[in-house]
N, C-alpha and C. Protein backbone atom coordinates (compact mmCIF):
# COMPACT_ATOMS: atom_id res chain seq x y z
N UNK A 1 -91.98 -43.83 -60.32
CA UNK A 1 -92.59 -42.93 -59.36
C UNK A 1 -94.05 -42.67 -59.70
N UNK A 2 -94.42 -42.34 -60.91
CA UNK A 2 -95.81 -42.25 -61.30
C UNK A 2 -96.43 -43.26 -61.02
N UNK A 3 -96.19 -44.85 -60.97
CA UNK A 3 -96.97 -45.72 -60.78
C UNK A 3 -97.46 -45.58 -59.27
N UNK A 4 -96.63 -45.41 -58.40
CA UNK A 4 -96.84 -45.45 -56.87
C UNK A 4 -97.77 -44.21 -56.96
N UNK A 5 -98.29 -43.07 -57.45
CA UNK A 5 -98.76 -41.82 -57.38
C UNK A 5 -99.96 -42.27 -57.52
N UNK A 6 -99.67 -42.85 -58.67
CA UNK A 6 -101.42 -43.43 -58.76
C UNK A 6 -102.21 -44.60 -58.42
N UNK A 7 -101.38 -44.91 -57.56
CA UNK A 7 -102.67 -46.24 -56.73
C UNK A 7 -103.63 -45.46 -55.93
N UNK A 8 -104.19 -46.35 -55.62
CA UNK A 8 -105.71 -45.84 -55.03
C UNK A 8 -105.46 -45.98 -53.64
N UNK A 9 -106.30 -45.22 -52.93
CA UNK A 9 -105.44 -45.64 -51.43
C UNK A 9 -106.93 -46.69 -50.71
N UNK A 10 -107.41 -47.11 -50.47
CA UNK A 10 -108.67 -47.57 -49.70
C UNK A 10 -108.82 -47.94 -48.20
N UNK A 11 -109.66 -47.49 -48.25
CA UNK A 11 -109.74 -47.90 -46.71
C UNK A 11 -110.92 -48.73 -45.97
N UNK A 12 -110.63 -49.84 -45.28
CA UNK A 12 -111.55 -50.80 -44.70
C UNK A 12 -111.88 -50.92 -43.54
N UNK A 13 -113.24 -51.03 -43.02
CA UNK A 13 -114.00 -51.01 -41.51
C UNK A 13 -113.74 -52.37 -41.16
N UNK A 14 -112.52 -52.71 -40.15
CA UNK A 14 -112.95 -53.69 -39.67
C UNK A 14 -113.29 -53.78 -38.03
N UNK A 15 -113.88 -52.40 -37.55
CA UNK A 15 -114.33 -52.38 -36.61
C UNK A 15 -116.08 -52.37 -36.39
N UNK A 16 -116.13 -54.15 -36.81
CA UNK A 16 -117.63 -55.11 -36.43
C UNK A 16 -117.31 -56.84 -35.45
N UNK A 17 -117.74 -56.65 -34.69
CA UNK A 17 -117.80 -58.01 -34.12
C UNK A 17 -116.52 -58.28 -33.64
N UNK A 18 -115.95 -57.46 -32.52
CA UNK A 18 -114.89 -57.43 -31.84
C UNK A 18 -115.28 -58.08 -30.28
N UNK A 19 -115.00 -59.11 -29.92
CA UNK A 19 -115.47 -59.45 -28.68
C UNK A 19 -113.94 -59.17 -27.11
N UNK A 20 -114.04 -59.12 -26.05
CA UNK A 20 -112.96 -59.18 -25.18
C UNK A 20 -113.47 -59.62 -24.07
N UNK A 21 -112.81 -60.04 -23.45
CA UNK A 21 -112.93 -60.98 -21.89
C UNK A 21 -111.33 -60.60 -21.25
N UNK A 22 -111.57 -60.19 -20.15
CA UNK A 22 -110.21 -59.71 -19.23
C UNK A 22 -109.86 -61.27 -18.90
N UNK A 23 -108.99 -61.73 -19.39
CA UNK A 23 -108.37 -62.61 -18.72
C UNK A 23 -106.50 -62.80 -18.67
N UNK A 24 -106.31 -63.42 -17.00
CA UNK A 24 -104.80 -62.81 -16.66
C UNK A 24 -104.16 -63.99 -17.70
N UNK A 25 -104.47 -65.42 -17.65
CA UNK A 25 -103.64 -65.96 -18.62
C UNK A 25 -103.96 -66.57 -19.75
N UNK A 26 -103.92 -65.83 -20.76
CA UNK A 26 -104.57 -66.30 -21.92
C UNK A 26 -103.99 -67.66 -22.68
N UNK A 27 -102.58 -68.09 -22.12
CA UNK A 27 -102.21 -69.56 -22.36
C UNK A 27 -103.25 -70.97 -22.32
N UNK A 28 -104.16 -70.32 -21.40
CA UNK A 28 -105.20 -71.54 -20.86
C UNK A 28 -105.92 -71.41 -22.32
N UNK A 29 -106.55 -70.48 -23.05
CA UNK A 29 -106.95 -71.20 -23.96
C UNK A 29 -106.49 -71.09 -25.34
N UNK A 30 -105.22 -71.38 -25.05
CA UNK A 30 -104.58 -71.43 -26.69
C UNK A 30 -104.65 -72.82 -27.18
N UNK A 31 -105.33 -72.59 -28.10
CA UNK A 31 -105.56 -74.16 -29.11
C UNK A 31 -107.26 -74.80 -28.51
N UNK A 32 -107.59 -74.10 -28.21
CA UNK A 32 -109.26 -74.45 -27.22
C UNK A 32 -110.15 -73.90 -27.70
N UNK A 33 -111.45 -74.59 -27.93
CA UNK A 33 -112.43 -74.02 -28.61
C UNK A 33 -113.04 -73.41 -27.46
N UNK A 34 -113.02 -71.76 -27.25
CA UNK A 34 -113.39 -71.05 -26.48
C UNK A 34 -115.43 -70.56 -26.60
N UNK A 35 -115.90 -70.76 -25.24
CA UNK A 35 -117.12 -70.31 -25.32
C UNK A 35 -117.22 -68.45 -25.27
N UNK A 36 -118.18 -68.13 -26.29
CA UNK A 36 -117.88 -66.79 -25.99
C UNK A 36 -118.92 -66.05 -24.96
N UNK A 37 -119.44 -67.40 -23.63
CA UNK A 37 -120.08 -66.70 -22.81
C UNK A 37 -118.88 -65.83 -21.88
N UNK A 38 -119.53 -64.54 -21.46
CA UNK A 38 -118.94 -63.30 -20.45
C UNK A 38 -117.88 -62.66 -21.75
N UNK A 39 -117.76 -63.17 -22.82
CA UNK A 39 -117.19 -61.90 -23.41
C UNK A 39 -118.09 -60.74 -23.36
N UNK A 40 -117.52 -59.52 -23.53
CA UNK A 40 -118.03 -58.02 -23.95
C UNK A 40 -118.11 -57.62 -25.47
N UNK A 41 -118.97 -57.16 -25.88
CA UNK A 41 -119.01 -56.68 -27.59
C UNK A 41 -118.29 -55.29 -26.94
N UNK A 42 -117.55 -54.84 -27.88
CA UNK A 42 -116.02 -53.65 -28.06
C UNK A 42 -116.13 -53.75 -29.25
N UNK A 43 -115.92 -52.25 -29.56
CA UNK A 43 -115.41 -51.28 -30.74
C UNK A 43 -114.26 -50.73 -30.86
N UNK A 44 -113.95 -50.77 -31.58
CA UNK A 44 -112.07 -50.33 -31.92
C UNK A 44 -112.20 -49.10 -31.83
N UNK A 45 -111.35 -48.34 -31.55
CA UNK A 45 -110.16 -48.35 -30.36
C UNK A 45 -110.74 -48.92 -28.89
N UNK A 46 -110.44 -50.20 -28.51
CA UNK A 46 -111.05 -50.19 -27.08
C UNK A 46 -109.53 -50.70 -26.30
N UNK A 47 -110.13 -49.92 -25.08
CA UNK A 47 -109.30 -49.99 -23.73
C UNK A 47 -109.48 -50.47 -22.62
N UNK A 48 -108.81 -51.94 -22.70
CA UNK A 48 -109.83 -53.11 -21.77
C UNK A 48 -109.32 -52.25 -20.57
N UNK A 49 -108.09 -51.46 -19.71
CA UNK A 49 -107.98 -51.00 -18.08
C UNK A 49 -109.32 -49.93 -18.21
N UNK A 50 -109.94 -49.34 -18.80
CA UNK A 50 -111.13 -48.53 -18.30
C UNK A 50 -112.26 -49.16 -17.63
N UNK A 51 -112.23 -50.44 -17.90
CA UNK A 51 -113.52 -50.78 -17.18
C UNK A 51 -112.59 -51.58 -15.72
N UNK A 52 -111.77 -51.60 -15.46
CA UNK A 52 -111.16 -51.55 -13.87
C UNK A 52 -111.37 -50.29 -13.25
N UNK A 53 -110.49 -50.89 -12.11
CA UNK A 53 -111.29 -49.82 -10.70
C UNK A 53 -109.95 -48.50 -10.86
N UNK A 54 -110.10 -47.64 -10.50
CA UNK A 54 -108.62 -46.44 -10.45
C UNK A 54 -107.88 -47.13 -8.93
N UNK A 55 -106.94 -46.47 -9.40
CA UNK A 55 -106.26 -46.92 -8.15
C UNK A 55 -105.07 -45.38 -8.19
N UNK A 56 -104.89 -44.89 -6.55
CA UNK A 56 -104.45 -44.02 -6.80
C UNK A 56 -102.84 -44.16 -6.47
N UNK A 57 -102.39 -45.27 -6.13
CA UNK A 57 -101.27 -46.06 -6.24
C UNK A 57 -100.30 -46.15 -7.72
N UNK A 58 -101.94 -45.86 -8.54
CA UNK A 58 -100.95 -46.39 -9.89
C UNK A 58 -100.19 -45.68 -10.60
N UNK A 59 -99.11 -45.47 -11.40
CA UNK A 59 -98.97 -44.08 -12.35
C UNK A 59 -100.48 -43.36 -12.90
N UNK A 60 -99.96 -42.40 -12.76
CA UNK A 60 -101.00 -41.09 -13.15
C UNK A 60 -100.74 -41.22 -14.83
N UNK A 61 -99.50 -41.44 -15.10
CA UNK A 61 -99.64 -41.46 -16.99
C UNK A 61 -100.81 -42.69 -17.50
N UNK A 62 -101.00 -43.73 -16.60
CA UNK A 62 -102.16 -44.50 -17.15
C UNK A 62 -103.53 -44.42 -16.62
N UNK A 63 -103.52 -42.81 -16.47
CA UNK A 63 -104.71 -42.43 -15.56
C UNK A 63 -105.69 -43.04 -14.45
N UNK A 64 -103.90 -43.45 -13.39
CA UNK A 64 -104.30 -44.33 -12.61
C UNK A 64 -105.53 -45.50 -12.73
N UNK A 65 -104.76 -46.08 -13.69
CA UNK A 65 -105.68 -47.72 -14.04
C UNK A 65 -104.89 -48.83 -14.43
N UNK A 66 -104.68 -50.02 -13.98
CA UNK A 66 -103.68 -50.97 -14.55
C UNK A 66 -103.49 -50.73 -16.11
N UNK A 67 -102.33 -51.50 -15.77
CA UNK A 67 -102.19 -51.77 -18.02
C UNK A 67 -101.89 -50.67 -18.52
């Protein structure tokens, strides 16, 4: 029990150089050397339905936005 007490706990930023692109099927480029023109630079925590349109159709728990 003492050994587990005393590890160190650390913690690491790996929120640098996060890119995203909305796309519906991401099968198209699995195994493809992807261009990263029209990606977006994003920071963690990001929430690709915020940059869609509201819709007042949608559930209200996803503050009416897909996804």
């Amino acid at each position: 029990m003492a050994a587990a007490r005393d590890r160190v706990r650390e913690k690491e930023n790996f929120d640098f150089d996060w890119k995203f692109i909305l796309n519906a099927d991401d099968r198209a480029n699995a195994g493809m050397q992807v261009s990263e023109a029209g990606w977006q630079d994003v920071q963690l925590p990001h929430d690709w339905s915020i940059s869609l349109n509201f819709d007042p159709k949608l559930s209200g728990s996803n503050g009416h936005l897909p996804g």
